[in-house]
N, C-alpha and C. Protein backbone atom coordinates (compact mmCIF):
# COMPACT_ATOMS: atom_id res chain seq x y z
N UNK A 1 123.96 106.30 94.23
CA UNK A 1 123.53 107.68 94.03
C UNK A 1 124.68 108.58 93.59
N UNK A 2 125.47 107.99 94.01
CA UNK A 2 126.94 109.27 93.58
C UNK A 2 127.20 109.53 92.28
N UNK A 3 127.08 108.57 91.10
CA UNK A 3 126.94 108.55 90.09
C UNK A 3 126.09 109.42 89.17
N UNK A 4 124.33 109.50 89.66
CA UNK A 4 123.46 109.86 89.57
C UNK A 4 123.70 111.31 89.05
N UNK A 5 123.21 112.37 88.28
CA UNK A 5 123.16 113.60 88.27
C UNK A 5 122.23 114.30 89.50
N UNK A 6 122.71 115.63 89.79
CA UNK A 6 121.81 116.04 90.72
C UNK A 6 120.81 116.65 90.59
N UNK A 7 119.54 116.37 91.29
CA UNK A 7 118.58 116.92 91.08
C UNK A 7 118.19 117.89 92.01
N UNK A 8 117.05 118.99 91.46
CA UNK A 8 116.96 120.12 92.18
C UNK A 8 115.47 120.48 91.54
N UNK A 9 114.95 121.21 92.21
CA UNK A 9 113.46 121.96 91.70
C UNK A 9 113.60 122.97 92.38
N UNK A 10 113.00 124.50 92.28
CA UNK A 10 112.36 125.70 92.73
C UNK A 10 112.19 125.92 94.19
N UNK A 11 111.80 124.02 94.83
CA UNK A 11 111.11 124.45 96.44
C UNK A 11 112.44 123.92 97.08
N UNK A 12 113.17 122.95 96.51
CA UNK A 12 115.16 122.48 96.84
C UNK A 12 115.73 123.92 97.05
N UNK A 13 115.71 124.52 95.83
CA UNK A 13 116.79 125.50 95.99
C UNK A 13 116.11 126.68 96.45
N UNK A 14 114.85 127.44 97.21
CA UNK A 14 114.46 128.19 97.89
C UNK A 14 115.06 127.79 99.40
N UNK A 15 114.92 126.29 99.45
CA UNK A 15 115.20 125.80 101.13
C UNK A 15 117.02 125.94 100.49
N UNK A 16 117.83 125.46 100.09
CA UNK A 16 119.15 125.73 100.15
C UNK A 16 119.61 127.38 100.72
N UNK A 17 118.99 127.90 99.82
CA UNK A 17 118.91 130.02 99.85
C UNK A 17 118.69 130.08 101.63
N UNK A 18 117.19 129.62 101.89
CA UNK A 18 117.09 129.95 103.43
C UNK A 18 118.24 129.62 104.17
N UNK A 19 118.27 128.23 103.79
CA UNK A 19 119.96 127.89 104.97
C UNK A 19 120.90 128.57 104.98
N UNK A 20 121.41 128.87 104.09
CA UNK A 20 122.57 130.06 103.52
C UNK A 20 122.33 130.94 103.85
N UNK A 21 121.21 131.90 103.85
CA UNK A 21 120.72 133.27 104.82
C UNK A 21 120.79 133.01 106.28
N UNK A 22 120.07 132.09 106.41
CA UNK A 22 120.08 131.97 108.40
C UNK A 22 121.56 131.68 108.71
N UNK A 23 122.12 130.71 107.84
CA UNK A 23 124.00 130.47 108.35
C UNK A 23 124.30 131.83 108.28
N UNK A 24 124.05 132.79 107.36
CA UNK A 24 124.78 134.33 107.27
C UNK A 24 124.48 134.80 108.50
N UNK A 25 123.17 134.99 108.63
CA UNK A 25 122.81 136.22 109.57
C UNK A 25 122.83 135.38 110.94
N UNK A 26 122.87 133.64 111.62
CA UNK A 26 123.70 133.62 112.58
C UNK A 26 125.09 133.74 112.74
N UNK A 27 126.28 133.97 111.83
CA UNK A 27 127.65 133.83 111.99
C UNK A 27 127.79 136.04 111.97
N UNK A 28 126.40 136.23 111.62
CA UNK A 28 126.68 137.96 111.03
C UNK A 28 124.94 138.40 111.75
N UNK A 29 125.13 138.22 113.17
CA UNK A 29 123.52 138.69 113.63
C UNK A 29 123.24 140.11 113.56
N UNK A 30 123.90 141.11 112.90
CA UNK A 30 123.62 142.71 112.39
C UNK A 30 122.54 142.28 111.33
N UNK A 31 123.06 141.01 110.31
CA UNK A 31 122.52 141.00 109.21
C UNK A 31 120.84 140.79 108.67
N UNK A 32 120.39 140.47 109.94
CA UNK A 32 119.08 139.71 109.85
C UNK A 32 118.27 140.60 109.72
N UNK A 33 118.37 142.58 110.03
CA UNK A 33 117.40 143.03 109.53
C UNK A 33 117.70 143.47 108.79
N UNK A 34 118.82 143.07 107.65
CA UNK A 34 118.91 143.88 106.20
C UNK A 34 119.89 142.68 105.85
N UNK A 35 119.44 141.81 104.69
CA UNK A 35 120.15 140.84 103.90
C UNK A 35 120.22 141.10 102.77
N UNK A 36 121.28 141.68 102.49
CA UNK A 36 121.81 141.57 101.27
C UNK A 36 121.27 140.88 99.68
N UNK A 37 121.26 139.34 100.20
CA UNK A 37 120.73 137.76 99.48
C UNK A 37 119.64 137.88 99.53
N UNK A 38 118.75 138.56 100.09
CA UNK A 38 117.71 138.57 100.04
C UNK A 38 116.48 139.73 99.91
N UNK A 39 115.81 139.40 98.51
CA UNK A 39 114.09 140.52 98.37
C UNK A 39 113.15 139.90 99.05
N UNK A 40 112.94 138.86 99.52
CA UNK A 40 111.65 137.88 99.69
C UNK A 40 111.33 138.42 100.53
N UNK A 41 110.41 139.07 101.31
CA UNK A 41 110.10 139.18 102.69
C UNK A 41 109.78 138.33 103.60
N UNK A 42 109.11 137.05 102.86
CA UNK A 42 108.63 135.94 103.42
C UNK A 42 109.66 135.00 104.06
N UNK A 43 110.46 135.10 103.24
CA UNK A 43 111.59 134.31 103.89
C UNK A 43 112.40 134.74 104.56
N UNK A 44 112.73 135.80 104.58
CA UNK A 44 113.28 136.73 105.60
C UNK A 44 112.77 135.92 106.71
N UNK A 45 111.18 136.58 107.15
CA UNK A 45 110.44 136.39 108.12
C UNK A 45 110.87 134.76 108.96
N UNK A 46 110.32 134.12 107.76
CA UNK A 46 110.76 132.44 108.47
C UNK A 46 112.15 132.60 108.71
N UNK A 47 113.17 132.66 107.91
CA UNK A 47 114.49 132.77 108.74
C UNK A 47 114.49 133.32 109.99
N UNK A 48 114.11 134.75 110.27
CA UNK A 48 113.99 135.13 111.47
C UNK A 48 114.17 134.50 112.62
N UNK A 49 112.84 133.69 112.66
CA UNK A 49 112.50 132.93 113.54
C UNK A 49 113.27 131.71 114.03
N UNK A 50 113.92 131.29 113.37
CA UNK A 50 114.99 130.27 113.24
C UNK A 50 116.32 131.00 114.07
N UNK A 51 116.82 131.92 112.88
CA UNK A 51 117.97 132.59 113.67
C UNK A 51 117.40 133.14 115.26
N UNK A 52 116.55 133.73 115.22
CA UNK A 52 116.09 134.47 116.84
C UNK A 52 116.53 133.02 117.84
N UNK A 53 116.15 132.06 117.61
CA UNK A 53 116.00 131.07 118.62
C UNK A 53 117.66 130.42 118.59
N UNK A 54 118.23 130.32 117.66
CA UNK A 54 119.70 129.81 118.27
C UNK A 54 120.49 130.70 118.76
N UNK A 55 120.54 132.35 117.80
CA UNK A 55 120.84 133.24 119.11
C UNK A 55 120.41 133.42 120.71
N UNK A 56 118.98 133.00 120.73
CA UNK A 56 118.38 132.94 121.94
C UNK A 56 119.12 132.33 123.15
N UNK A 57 118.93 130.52 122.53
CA UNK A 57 119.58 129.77 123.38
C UNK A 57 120.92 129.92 123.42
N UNK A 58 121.93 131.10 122.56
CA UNK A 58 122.98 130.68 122.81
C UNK A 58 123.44 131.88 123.72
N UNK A 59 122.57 133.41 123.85
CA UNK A 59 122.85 134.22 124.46
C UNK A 59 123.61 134.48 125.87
N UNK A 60 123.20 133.52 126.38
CA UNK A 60 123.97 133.77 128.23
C UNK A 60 125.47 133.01 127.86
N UNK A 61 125.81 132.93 126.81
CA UNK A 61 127.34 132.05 126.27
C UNK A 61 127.45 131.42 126.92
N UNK A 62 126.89 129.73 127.59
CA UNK A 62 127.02 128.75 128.34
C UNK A 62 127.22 127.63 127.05
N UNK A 63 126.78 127.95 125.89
CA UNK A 63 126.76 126.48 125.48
C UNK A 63 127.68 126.77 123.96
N UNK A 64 128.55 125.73 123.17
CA UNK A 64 129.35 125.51 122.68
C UNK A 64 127.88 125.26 121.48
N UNK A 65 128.13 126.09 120.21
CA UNK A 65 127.36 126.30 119.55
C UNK A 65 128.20 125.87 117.82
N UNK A 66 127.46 124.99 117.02
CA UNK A 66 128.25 124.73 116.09
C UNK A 66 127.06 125.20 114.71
N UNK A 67 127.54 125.58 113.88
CA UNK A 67 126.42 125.65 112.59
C UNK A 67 126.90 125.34 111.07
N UNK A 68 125.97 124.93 110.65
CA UNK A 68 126.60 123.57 109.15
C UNK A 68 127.56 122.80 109.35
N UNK A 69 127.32 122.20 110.55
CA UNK A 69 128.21 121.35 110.97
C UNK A 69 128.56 119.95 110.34
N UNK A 70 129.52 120.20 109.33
CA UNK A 70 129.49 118.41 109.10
C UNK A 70 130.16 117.38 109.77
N UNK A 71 129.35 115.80 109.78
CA UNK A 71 129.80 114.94 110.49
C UNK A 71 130.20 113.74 109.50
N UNK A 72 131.33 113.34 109.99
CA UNK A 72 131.82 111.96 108.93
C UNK A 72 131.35 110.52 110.45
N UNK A 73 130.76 109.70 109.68
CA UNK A 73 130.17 108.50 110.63
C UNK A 73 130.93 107.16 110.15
N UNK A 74 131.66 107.34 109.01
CA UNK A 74 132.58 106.20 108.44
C UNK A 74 132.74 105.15 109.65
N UNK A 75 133.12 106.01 110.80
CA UNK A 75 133.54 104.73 111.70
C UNK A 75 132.58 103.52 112.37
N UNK A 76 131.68 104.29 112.38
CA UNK A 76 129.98 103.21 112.20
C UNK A 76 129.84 102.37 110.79
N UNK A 77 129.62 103.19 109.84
CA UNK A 77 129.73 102.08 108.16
C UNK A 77 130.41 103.26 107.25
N UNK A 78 130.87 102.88 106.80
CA UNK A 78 131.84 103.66 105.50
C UNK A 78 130.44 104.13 104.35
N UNK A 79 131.00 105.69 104.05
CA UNK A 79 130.41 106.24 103.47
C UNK A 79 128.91 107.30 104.83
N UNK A 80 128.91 107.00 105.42
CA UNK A 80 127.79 107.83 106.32
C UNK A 80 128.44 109.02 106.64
N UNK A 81 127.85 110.04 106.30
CA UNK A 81 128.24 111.55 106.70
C UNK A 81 127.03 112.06 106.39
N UNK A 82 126.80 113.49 106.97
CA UNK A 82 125.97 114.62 107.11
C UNK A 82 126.43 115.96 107.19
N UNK A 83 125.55 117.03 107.24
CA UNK A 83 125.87 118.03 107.74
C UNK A 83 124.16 118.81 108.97
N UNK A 84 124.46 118.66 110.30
CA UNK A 84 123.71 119.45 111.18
C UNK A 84 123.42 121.37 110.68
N UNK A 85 122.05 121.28 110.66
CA UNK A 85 122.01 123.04 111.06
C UNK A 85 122.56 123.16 112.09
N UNK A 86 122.38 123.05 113.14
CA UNK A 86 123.11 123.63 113.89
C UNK A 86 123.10 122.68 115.42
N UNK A 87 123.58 122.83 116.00
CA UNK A 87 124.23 122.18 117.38
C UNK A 87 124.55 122.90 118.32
N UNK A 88 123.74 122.91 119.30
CA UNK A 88 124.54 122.91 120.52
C UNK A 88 124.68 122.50 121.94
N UNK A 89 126.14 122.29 122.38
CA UNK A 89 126.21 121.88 123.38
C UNK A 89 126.47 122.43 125.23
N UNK A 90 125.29 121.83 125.90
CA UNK A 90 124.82 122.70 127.02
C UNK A 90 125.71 121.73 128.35
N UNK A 91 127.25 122.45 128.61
CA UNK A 91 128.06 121.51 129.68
C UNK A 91 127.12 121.66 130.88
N UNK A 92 126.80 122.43 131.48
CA UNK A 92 126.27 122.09 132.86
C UNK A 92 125.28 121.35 132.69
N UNK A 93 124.62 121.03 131.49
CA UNK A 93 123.01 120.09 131.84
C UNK A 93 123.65 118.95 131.27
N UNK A 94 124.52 118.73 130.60
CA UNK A 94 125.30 117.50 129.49
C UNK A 94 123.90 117.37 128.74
N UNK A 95 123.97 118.47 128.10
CA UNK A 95 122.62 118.76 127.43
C UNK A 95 123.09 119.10 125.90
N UNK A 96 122.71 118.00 124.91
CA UNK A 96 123.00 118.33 123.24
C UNK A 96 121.57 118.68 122.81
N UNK A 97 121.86 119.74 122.00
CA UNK A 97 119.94 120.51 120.91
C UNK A 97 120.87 120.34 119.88
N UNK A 98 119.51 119.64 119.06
CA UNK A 98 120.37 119.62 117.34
C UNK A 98 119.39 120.36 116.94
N UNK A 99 119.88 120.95 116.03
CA UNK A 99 118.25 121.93 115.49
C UNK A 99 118.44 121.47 113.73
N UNK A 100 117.21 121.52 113.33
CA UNK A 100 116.78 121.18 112.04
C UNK A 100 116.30 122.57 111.09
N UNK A 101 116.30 123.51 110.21
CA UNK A 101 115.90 124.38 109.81
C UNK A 101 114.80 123.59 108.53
N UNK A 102 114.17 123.58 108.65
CA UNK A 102 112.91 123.30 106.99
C UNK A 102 111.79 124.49 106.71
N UNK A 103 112.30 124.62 105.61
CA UNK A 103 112.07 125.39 105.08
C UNK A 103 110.28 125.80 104.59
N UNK A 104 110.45 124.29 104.06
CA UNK A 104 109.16 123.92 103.03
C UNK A 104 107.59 124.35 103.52
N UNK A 105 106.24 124.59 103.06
CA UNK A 105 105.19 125.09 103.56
C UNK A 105 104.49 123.91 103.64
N UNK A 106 104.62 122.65 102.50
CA UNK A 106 103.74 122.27 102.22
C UNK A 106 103.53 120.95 102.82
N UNK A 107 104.86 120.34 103.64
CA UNK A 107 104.30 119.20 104.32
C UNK A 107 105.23 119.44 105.67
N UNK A 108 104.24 119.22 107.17
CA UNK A 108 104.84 119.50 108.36
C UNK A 108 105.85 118.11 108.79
N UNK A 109 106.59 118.34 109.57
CA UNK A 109 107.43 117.32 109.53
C UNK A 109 107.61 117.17 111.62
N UNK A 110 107.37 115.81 111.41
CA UNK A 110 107.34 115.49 112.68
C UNK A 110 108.77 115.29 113.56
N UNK A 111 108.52 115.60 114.39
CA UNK A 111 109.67 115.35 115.50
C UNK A 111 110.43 114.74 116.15
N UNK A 112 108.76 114.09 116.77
CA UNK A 112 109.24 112.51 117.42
C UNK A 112 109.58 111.58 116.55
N UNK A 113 110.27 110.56 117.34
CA UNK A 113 110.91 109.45 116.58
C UNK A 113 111.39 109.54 114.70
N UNK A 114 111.95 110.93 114.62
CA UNK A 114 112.51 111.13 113.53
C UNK A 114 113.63 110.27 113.39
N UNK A 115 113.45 109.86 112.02
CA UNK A 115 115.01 109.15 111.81
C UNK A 115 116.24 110.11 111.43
N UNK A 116 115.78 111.26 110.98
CA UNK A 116 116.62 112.44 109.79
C UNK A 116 117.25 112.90 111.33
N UNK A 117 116.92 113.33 112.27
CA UNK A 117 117.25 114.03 113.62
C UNK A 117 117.66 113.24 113.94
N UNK A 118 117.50 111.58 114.21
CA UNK A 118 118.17 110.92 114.77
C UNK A 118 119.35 110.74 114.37
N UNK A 119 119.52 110.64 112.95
CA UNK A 119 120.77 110.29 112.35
C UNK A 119 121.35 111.51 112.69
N UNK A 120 121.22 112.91 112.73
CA UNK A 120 121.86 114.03 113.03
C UNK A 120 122.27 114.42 114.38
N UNK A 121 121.50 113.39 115.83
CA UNK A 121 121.95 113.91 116.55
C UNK A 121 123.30 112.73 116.79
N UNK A 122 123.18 111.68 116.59
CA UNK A 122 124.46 110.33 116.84
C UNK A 122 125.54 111.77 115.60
N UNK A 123 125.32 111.55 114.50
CA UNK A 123 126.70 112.68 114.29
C UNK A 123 127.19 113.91 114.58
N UNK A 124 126.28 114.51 115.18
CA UNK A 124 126.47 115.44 116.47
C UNK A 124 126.98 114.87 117.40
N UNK A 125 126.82 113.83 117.96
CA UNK A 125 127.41 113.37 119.01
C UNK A 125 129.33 112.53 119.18
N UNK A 126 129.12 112.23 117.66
CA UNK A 126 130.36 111.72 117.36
C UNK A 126 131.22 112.52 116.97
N UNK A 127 130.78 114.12 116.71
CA UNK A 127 131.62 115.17 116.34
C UNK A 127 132.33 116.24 117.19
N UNK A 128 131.47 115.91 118.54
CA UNK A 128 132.04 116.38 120.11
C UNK A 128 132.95 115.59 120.77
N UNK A 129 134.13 116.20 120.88
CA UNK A 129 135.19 115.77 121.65
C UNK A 129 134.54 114.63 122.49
N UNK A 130 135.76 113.94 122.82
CA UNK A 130 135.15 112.99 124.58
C UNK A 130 135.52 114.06 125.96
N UNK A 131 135.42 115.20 125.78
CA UNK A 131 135.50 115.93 126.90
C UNK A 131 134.23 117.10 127.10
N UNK A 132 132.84 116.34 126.16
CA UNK A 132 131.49 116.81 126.59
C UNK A 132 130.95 115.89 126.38
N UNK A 133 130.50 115.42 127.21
CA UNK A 133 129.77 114.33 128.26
C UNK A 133 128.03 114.60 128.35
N UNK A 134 127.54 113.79 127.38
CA UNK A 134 126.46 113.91 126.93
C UNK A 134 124.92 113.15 127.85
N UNK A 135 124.38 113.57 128.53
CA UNK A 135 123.09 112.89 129.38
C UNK A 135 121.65 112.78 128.65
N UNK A 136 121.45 114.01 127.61
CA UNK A 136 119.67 114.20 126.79
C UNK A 136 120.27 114.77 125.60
N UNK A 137 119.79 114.55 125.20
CA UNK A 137 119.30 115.05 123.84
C UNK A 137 118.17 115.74 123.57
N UNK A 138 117.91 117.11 122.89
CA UNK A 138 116.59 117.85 122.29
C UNK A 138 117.20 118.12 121.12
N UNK A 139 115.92 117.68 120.26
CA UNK A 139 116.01 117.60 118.76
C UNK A 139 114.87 118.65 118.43
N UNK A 140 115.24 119.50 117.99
CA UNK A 140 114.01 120.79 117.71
C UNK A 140 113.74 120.96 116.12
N UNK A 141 112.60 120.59 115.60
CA UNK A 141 112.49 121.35 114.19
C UNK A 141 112.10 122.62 114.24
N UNK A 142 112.20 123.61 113.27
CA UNK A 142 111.92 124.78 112.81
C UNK A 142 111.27 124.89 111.62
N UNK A 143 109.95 125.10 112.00
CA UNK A 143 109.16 124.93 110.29
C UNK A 143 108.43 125.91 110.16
N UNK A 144 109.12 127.29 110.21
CA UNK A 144 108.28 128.78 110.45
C UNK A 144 106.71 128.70 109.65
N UNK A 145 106.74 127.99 108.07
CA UNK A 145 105.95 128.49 107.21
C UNK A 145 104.82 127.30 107.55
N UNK A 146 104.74 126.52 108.38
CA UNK A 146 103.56 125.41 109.06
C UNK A 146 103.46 125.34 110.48
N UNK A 147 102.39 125.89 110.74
CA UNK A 147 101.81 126.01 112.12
C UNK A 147 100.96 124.56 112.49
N UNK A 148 101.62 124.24 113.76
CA UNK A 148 100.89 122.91 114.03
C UNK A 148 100.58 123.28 115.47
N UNK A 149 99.43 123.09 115.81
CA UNK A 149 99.23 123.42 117.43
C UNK A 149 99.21 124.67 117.86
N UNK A 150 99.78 125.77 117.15
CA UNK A 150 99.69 126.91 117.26
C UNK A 150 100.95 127.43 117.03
N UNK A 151 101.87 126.16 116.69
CA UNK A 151 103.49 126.19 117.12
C UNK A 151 104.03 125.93 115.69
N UNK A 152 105.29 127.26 115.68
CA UNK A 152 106.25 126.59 114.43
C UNK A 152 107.55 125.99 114.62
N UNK A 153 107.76 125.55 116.36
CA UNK A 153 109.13 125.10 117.03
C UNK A 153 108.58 123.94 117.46
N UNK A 154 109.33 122.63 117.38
CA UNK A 154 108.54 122.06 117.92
C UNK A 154 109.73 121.23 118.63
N UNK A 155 109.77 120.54 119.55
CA UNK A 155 111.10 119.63 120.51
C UNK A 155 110.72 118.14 120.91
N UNK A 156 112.09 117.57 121.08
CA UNK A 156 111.45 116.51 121.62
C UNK A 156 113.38 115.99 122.13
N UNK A 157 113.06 115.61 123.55
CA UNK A 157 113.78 115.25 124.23
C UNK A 157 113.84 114.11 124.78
N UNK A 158 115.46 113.15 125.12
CA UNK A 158 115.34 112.27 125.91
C UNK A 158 116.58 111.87 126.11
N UNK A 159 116.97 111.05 126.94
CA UNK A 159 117.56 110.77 127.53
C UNK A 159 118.54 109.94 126.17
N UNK A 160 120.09 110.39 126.13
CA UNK A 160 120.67 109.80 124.72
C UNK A 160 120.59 108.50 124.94
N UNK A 161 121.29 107.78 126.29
CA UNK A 161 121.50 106.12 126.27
C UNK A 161 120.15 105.67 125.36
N UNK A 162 119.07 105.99 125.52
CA UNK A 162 117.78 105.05 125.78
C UNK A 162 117.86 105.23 124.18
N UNK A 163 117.82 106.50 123.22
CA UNK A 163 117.51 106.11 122.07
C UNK A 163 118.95 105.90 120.92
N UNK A 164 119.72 106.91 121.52
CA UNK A 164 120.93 106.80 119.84
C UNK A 164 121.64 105.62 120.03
N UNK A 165 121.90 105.23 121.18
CA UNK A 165 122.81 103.77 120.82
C UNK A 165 121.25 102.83 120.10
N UNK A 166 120.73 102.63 120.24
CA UNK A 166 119.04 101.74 119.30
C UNK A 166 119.66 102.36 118.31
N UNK A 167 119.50 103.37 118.04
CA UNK A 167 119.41 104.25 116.70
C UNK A 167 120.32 103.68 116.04
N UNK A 168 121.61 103.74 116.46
CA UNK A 168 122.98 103.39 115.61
C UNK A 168 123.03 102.41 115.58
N UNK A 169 122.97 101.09 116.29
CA UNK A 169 122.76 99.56 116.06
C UNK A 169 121.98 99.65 114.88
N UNK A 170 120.52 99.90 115.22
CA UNK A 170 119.85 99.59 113.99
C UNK A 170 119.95 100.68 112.45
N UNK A 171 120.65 101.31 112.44
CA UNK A 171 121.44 102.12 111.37
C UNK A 171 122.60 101.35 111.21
N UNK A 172 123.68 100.92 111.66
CA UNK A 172 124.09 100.02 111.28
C UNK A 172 124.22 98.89 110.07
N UNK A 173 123.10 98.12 110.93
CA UNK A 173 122.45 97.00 110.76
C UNK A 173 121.76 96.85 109.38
């Protein structure tokens, strides 16, 4: 693929724009009711909702909060890297949330047993010092513009031993 030219369409680079707004207006939370980057109202709105909730959880300043976080995984197989929306880490629960931002309207994207989250939370996990000491994992998508259940947040938690070491063997592999 590296070779490859890059490709892009209209609904790529609307979701790029959102990320880039929500990274603004969480690193700049004045910004979220007047963006600059942004006429859309619509997207405003879905950003919103996104930014509201990592400010949320990060408000009582207990947890070590990272955003566009990139991870290099080379040391698993050469060439694996990413970049996390956002991360954070909760010391008193040894509690990691990776959060996912998607943008898109038109197809909802599931939670459980994601591979895209999975792969994001093992490089989340390999990107925290060995002096946060990890017990669960919650992997949250954010899909403001698709309501499923009534819900545009959706989580899913568990215990890290049981799934990311599976995960990374068989990523690996």
């Amino acid at each position: 693929c590296r070779d490859l030219p890059p490709r892009s369409n209209e609904h790529a680079e609307l979701g790029t724009h959102a990320h880039e707004v929500s990274e603004d207006c969480i690193r700049n939370p004045a910004r979220i009711v007047y963006h600059e980057m942004v006429e859309d109202e619509e997207l405003m709105a879905a950003v919103k909702i996104y930014v509201d909730l990592i400010l949320e959880h990060d408000a009582v300043g207990r947890a070590k909060l990272l955003i566009e976080q990139p991870f290099d995984m080379s040391a698993l197989f050469p060439g694996l890297f990413g970049t996390s929306d956002a991360i954070a880490y909760y010391p008193e629960e040894k509690l990691l949330r990776v959060y996912d931002y998607k943008h898109g309207k038109g197809k909802r994207v599931e939670v459980e047993e994601n591979d895209q989250l999975l792969y994001y939370a093992l490089g989340a996990l390999l990107t925290l010092s060995s002096d946060c000491p990890v017990d669960f994992v919650e992997v949250v998508i954010v899909q403001p513009r698709i309501s499923y259940k009534g819900q545009v947040i959706h989580r899913w938690r568990f215990p890290m031993l049981e799934k990311i070491l599976d995960f990374a063997a068989d990523l690996v592999e």
